[in-house]
C-alpha atoms as a PDB file:
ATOM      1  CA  UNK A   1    -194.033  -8.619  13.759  1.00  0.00           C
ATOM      2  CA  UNK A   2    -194.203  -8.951   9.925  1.00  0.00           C
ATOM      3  CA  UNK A   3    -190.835  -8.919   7.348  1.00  0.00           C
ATOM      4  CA  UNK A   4    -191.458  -7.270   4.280  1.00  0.00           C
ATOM      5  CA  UNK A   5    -188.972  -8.595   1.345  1.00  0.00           C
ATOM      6  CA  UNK A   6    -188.128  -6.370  -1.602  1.00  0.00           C
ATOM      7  CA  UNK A   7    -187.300  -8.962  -4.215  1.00  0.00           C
ATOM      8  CA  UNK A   8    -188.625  -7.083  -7.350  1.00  0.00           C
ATOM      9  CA  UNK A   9    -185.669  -6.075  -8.949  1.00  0.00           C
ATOM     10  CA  UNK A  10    -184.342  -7.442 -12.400  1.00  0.00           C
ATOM     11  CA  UNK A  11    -180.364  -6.925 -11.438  1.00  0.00           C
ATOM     12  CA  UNK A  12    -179.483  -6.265 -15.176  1.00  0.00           C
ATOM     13  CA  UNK A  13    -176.027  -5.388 -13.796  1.00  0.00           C
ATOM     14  CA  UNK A  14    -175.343  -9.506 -13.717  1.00  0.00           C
ATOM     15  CA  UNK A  15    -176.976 -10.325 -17.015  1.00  0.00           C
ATOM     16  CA  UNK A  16    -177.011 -13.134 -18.764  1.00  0.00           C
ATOM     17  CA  UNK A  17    -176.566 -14.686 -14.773  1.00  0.00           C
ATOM     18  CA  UNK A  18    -180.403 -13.576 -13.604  1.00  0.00           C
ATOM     19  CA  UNK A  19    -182.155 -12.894 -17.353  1.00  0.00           C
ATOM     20  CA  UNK A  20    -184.129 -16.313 -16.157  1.00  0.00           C
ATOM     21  CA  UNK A  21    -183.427 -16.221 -12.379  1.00  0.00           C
ATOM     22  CA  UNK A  22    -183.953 -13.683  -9.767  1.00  0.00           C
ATOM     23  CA  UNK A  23    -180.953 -12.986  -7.963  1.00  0.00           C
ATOM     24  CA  UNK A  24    -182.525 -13.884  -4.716  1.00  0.00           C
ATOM     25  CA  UNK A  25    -183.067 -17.304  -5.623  1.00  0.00           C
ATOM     26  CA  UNK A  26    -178.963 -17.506  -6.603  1.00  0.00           C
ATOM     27  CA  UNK A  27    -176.783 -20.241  -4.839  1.00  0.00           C
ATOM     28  CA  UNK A  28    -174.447 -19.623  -2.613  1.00  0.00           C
ATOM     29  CA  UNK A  29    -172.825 -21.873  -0.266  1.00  0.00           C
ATOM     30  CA  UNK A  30    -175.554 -24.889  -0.847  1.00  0.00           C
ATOM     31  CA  UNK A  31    -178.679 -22.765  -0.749  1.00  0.00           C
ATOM     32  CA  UNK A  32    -180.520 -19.619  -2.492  1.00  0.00           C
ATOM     33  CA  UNK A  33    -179.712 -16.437  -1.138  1.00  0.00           C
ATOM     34  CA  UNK A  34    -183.196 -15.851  -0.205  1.00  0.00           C
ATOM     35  CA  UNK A  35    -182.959 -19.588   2.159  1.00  0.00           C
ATOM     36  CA  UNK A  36    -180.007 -17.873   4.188  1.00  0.00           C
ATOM     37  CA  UNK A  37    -181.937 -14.998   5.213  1.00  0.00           C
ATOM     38  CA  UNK A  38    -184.757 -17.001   6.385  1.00  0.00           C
ATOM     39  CA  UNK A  39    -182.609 -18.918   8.629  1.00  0.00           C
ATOM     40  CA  UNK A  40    -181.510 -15.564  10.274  1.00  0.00           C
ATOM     41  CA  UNK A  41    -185.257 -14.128  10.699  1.00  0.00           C
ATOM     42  CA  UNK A  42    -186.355 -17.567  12.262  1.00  0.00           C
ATOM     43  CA  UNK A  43    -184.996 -16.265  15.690  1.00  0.00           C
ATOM     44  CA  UNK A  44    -187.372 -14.076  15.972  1.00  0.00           C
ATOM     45  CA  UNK A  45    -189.939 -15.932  17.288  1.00  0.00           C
ATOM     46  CA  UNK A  46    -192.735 -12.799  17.481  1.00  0.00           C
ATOM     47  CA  UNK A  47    -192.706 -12.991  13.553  1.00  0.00           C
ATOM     48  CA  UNK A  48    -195.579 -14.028  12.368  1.00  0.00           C
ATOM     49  CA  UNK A  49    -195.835 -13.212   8.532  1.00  0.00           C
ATOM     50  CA  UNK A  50    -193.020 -12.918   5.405  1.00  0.00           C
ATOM     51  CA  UNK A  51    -194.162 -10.640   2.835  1.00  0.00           C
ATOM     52  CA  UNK A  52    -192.138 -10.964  -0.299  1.00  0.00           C
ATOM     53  CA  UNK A  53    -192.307  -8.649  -3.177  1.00  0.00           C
ATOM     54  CA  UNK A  54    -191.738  -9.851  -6.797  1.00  0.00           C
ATOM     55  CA  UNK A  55    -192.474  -9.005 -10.114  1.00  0.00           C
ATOM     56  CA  UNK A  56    -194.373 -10.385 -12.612  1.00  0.00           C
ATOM     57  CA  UNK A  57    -191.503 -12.240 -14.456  1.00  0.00           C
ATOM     58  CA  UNK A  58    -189.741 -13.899 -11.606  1.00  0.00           C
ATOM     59  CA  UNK A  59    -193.291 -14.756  -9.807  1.00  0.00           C
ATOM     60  CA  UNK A  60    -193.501 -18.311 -10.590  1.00  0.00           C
ATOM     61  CA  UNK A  61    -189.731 -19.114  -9.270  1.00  0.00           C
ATOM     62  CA  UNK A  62    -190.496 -17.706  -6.233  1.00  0.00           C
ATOM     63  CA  UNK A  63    -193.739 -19.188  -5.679  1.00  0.00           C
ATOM     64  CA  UNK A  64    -192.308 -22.679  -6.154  1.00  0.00           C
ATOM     65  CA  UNK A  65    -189.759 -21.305  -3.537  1.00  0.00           C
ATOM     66  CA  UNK A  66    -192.542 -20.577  -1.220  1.00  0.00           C
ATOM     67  CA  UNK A  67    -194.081 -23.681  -1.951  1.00  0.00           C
ATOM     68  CA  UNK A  68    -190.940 -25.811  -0.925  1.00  0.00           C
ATOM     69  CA  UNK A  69    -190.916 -24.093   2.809  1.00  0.00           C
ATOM     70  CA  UNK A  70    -191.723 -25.607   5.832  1.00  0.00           C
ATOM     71  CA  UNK A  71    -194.490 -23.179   7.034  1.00  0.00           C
ATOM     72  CA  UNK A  72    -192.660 -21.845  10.337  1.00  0.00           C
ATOM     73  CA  UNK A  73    -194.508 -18.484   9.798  1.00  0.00           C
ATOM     74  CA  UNK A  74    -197.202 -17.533   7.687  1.00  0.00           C
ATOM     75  CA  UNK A  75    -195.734 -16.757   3.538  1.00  0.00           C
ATOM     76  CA  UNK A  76    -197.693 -13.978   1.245  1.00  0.00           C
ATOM     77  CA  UNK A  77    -196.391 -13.528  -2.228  1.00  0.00           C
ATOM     78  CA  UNK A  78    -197.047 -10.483  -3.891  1.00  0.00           C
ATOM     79  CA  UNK A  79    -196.996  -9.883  -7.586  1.00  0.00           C
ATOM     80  CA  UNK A  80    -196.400  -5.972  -8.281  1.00  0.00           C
ATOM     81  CA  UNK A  81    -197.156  -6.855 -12.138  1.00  0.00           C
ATOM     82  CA  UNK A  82    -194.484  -5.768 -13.829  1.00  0.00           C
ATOM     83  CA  UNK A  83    -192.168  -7.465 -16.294  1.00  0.00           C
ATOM     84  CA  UNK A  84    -188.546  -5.492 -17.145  1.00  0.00           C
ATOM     85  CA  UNK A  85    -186.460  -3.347 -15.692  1.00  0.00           C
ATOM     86  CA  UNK A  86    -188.334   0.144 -17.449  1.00  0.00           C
ATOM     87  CA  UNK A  87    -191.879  -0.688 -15.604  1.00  0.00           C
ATOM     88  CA  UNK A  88    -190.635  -1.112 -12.384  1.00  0.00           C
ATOM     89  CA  UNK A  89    -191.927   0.502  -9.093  1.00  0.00           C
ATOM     90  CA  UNK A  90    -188.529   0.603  -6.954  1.00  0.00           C
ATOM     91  CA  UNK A  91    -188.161  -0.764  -3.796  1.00  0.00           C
ATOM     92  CA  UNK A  92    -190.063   2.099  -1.695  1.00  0.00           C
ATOM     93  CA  UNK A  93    -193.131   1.510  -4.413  1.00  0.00           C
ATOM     94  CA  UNK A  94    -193.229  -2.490  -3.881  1.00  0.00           C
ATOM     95  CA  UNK A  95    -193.170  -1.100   0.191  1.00  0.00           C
ATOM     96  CA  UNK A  96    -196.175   0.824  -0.306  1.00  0.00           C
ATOM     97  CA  UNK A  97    -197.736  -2.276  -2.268  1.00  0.00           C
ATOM     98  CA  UNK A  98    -196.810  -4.444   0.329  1.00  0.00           C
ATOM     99  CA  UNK A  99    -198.163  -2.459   3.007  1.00  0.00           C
ATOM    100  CA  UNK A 100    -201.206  -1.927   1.227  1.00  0.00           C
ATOM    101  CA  UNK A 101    -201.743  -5.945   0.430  1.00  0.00           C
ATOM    102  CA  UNK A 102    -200.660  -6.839   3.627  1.00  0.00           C
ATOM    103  CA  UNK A 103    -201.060  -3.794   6.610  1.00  0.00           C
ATOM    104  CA  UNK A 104    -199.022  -3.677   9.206  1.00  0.00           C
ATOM    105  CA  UNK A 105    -202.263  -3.426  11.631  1.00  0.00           C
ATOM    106  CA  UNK A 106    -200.427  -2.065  14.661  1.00  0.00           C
ATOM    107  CA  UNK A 107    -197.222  -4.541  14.403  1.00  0.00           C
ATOM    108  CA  UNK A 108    -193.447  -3.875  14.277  1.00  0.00           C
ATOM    109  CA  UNK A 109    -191.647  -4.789  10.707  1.00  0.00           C
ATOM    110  CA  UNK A 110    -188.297  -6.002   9.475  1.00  0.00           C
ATOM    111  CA  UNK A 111    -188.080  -4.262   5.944  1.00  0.00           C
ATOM    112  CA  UNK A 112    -185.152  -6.084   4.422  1.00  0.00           C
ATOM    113  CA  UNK A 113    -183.013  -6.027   0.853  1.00  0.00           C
ATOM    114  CA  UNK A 114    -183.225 -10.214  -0.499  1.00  0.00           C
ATOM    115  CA  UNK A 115    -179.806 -10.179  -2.000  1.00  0.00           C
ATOM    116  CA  UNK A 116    -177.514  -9.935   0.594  1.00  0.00           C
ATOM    117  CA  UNK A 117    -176.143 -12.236   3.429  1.00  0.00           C
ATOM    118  CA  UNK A 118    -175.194 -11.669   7.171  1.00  0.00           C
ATOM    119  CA  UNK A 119    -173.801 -13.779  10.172  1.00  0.00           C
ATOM    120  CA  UNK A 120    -175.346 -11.281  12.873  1.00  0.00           C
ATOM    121  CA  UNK A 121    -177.731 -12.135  15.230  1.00  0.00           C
ATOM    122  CA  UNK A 122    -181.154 -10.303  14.427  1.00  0.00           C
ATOM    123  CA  UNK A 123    -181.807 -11.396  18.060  1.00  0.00           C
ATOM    124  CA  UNK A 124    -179.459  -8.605  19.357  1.00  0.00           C
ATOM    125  CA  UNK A 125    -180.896  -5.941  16.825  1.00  0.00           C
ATOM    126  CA  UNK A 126    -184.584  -6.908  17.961  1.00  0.00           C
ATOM    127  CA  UNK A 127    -183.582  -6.642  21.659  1.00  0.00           C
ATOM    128  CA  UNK A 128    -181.366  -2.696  20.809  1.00  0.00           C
ATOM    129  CA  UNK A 129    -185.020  -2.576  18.702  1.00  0.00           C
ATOM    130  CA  UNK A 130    -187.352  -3.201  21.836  1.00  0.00           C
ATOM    131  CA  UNK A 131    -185.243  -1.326  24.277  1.00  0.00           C
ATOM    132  CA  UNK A 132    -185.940   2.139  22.002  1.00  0.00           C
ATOM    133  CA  UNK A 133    -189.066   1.377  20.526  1.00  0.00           C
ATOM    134  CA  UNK A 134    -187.747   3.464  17.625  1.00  0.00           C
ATOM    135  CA  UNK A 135    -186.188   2.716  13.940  1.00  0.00           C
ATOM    136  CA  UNK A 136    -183.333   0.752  14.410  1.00  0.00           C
ATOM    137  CA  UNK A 137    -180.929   0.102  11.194  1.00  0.00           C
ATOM    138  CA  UNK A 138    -177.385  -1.621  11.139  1.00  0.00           C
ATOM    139  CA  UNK A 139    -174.686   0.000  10.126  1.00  0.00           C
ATOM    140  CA  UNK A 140    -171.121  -1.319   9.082  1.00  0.00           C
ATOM    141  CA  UNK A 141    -167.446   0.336   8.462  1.00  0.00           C
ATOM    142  CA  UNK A 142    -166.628   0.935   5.029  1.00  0.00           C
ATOM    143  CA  UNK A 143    -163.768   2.683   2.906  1.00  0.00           C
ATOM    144  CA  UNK A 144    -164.262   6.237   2.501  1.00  0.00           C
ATOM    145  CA  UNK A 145    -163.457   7.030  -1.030  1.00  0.00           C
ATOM    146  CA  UNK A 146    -161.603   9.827  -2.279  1.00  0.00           C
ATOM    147  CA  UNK A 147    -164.474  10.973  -4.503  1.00  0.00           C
ATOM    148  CA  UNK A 148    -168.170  10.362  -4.599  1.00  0.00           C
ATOM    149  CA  UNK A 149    -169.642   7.461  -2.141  1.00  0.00           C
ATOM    150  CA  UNK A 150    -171.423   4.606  -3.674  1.00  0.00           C
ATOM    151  CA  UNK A 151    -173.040   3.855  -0.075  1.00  0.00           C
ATOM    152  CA  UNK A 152    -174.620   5.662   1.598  1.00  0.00           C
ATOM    153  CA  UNK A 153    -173.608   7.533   4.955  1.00  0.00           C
ATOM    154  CA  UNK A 154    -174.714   7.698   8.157  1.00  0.00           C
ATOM    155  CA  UNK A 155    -173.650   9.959  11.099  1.00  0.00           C
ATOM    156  CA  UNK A 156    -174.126   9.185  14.691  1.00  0.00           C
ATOM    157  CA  UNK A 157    -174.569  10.539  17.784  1.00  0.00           C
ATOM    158  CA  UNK A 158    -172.987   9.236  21.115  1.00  0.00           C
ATOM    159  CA  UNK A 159    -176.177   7.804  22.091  1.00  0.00           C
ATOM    160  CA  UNK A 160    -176.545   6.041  18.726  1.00  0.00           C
ATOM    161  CA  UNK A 161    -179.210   7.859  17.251  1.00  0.00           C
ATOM    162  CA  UNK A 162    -178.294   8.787  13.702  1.00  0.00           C
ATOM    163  CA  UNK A 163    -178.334  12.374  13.410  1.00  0.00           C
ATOM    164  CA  UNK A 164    -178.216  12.609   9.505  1.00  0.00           C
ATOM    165  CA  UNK A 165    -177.998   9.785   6.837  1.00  0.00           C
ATOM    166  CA  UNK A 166    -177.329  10.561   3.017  1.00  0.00           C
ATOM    167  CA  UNK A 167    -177.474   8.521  -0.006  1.00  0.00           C
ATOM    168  CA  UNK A 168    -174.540   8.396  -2.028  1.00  0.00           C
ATOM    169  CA  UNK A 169    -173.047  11.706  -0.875  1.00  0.00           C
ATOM    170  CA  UNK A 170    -170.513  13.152  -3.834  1.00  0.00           C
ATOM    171  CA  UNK A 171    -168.301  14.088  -0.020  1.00  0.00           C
ATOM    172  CA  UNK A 172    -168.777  11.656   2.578  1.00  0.00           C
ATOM    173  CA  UNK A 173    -167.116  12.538   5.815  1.00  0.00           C
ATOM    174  CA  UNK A 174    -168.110   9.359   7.572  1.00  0.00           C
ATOM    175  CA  UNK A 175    -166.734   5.609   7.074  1.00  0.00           C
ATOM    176  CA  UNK A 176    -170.784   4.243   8.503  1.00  0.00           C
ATOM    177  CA  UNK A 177    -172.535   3.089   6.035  1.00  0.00           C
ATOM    178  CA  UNK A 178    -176.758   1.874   6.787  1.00  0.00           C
ATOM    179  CA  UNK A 179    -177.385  -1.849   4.808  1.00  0.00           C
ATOM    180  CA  UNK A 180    -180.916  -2.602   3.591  1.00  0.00           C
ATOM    181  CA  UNK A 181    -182.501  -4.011   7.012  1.00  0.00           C
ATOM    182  CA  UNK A 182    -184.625  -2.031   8.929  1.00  0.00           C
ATOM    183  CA  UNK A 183    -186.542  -2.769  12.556  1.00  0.00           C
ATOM    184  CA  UNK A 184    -189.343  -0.400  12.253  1.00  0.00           C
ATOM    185  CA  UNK A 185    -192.297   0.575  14.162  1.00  0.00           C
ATOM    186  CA  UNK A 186    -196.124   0.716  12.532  1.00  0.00           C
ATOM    187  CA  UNK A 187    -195.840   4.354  13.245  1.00  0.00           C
ATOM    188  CA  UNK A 188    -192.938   5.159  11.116  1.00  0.00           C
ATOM    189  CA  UNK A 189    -193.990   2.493   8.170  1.00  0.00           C
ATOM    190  CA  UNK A 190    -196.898   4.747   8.250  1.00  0.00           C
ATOM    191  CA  UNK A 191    -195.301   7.786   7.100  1.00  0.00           C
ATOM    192  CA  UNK A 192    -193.885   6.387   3.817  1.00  0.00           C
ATOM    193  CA  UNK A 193    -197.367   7.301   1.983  1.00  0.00           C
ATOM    194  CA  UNK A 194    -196.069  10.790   2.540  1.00  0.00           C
ATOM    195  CA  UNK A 195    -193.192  10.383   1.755  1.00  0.00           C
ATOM    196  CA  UNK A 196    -193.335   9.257  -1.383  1.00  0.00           C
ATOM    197  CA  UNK A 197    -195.706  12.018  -2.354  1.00  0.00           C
ATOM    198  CA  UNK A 198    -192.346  13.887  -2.980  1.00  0.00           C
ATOM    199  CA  UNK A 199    -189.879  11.645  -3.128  1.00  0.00           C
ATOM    200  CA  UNK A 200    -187.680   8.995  -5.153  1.00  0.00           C
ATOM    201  CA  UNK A 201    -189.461   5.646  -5.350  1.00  0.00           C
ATOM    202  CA  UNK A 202    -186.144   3.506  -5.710  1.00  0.00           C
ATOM    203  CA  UNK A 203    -183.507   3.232  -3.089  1.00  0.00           C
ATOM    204  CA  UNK A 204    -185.077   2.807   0.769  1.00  0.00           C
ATOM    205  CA  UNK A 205    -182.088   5.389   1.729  1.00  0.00           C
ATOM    206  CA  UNK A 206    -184.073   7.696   0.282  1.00  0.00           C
ATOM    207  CA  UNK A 207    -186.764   7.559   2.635  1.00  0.00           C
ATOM    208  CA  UNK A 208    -184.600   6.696   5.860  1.00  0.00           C
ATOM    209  CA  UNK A 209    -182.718   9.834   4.572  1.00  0.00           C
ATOM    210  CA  UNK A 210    -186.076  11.836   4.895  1.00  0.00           C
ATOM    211  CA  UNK A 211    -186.867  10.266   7.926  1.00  0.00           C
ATOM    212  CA  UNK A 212    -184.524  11.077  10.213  1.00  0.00           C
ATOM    213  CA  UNK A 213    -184.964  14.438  10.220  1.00  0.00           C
ATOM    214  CA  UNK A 214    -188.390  14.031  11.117  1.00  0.00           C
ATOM    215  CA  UNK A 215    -188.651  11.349  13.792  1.00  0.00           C
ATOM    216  CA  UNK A 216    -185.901   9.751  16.332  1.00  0.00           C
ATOM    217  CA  UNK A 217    -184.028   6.570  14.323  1.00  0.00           C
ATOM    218  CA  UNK A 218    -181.253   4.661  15.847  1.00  0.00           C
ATOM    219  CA  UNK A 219    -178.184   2.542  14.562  1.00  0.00           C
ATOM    220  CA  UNK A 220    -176.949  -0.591  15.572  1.00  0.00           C
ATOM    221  CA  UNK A 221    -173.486  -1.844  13.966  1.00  0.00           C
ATOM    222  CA  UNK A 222    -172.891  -4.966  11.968  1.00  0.00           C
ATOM    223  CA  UNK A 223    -169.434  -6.653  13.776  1.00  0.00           C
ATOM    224  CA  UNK A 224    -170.083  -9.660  11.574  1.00  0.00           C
ATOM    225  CA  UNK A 225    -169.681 -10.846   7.900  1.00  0.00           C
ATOM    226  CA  UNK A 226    -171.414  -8.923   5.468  1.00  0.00           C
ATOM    227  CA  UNK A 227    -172.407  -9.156   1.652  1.00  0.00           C
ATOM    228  CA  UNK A 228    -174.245  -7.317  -0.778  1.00  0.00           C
ATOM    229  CA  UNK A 229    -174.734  -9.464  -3.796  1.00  0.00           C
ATOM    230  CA  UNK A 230    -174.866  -6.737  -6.388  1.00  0.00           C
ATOM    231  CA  UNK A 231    -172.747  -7.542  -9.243  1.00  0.00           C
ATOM    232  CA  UNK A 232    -171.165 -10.989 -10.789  1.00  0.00           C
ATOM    233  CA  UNK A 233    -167.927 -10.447  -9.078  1.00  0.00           C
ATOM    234  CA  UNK A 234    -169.393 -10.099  -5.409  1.00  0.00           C
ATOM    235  CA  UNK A 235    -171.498 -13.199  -5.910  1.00  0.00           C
ATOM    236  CA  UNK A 236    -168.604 -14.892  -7.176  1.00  0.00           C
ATOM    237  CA  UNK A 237    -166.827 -13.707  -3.673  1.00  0.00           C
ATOM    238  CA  UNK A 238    -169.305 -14.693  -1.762  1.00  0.00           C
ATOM    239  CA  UNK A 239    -168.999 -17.765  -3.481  1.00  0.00           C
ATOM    240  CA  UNK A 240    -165.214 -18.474  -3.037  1.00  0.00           C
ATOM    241  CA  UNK A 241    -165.615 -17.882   0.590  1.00  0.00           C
ATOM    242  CA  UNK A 242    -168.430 -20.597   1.306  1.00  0.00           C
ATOM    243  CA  UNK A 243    -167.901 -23.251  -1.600  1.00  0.00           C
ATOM    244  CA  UNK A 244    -169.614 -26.199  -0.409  1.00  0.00           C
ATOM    245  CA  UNK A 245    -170.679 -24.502   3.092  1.00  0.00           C
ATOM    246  CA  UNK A 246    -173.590 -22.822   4.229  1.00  0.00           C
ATOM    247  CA  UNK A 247    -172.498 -19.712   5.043  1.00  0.00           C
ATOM    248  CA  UNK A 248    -174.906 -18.898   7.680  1.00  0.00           C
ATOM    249  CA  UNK A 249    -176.226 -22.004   9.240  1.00  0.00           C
ATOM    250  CA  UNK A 250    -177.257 -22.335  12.963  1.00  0.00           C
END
């Protein structure tokens, strides 16, 4: 099994905070963002490779990141070249360099967001992931607003195969929302190519969107803590809630 970190991004929205730093490599609770998630995929002891996807800018502070890891599974940097916010490739376009730089070759992946923190146990979602041999995604309970969703939504059936997921719906009818971690078999990575011969390039709802109307994908929900680091004031949540903890330690 190989994880496949989208870390490219330039999060402008918590400038002058990452101008110089990526917001993976931001502190919380005694470590970088990006340390906490590695603790969580180190469970999964049939992961063999990390794939992490950065941009041209940020390259070097990750690298020395890399370079400070003990070597538990096998670390690939990739550089997708690019150096502000106007050249990016979006998230599904560093996926398809990823893929290309490092293939898949028959293995399972983890494709996974690096700015956000969980408690759960990826050992559960791997088992629900094994059991169905299909995409598996967690989803967790959120407000439903009275206008225009900033999440996305997914629906479910009763035997917890999502049945339709949309990306920032303008009327959600649903309170699930799908977070950027996906268990994902080498046959349904492989269908991103065409994907993206039609479609947006940027948010990985996108392409779960397309793709469950086109192949059997399956839900697992997040009972656990939960939090997307996408703006000064959520970091600085996150923050309050673990000062001088880790958050997510074994």
């Amino acid at each position: 099994m190989k994880a496949y970190v989208l870390a490219a991004g330039y999060a402008t929205r918590m400038y002058p905070l990452t101008r110089e730093l990526p917001k993976a490599l931001l502190e919380v609770g005694g470590g970088p963002i990006l340390s906490h998630l590695m603790r969580r995929l180190r469970v999964i002891e049939e992961l063999t490779d990390v794939v992490i996807v950065t941009n041209d800018l940020f390259f070097g502070h990750f690298q020395r990141w890399v370079e400070e890891q003990e070597p538990w599974v096998r670390f690939t940097l990739l550089n997708d070249d690019t150096r502000s916010n106007e050249e990016r490739l979006g998230a599904l376009g560093d996926l398809q360099l990823a893929l290309e730089q490092v293939p898949l070759e028959g293995d399972h992946a983890i494709v996974l967001a690096s700015d956000h923190l969980f408690d759960i146990d990826l050992g559960e979602v791997l088992r629900d992931f094994h059991a169905r041999r299909r995409t598996t995604m967690l989803v967790r309970t959120v407000q439903l607003p009275d206008g225009p969703s900033p999440y996305s939504e997914v629906t479910l059936g009763p035997d917890g195969r999502v049945v339709r997921l949309r990306e920032k719906p303008s009327d959600p009818q649903t309170d699930l929302s799908a977070i950027a971690l996906y268990f994902m078999p080498a046959e349904d990575l492989a269908l991103l190519d065409q994907y993206l011969e039609i479609g947006d390039r940027d948010a990985p709802g996108h392409f779960l969107s397309w793709l469950v109307e086109r192949v059997p994908c399956y839900a697992t929900r997040l009972q656990s803590r939960w939090f997307d680091i996408g703006s000064l004031e959520s970091l600085a949540e996150a923050r309050r809630r673990f000062e001088g903890d880790d958050p997510y330690a074994s």
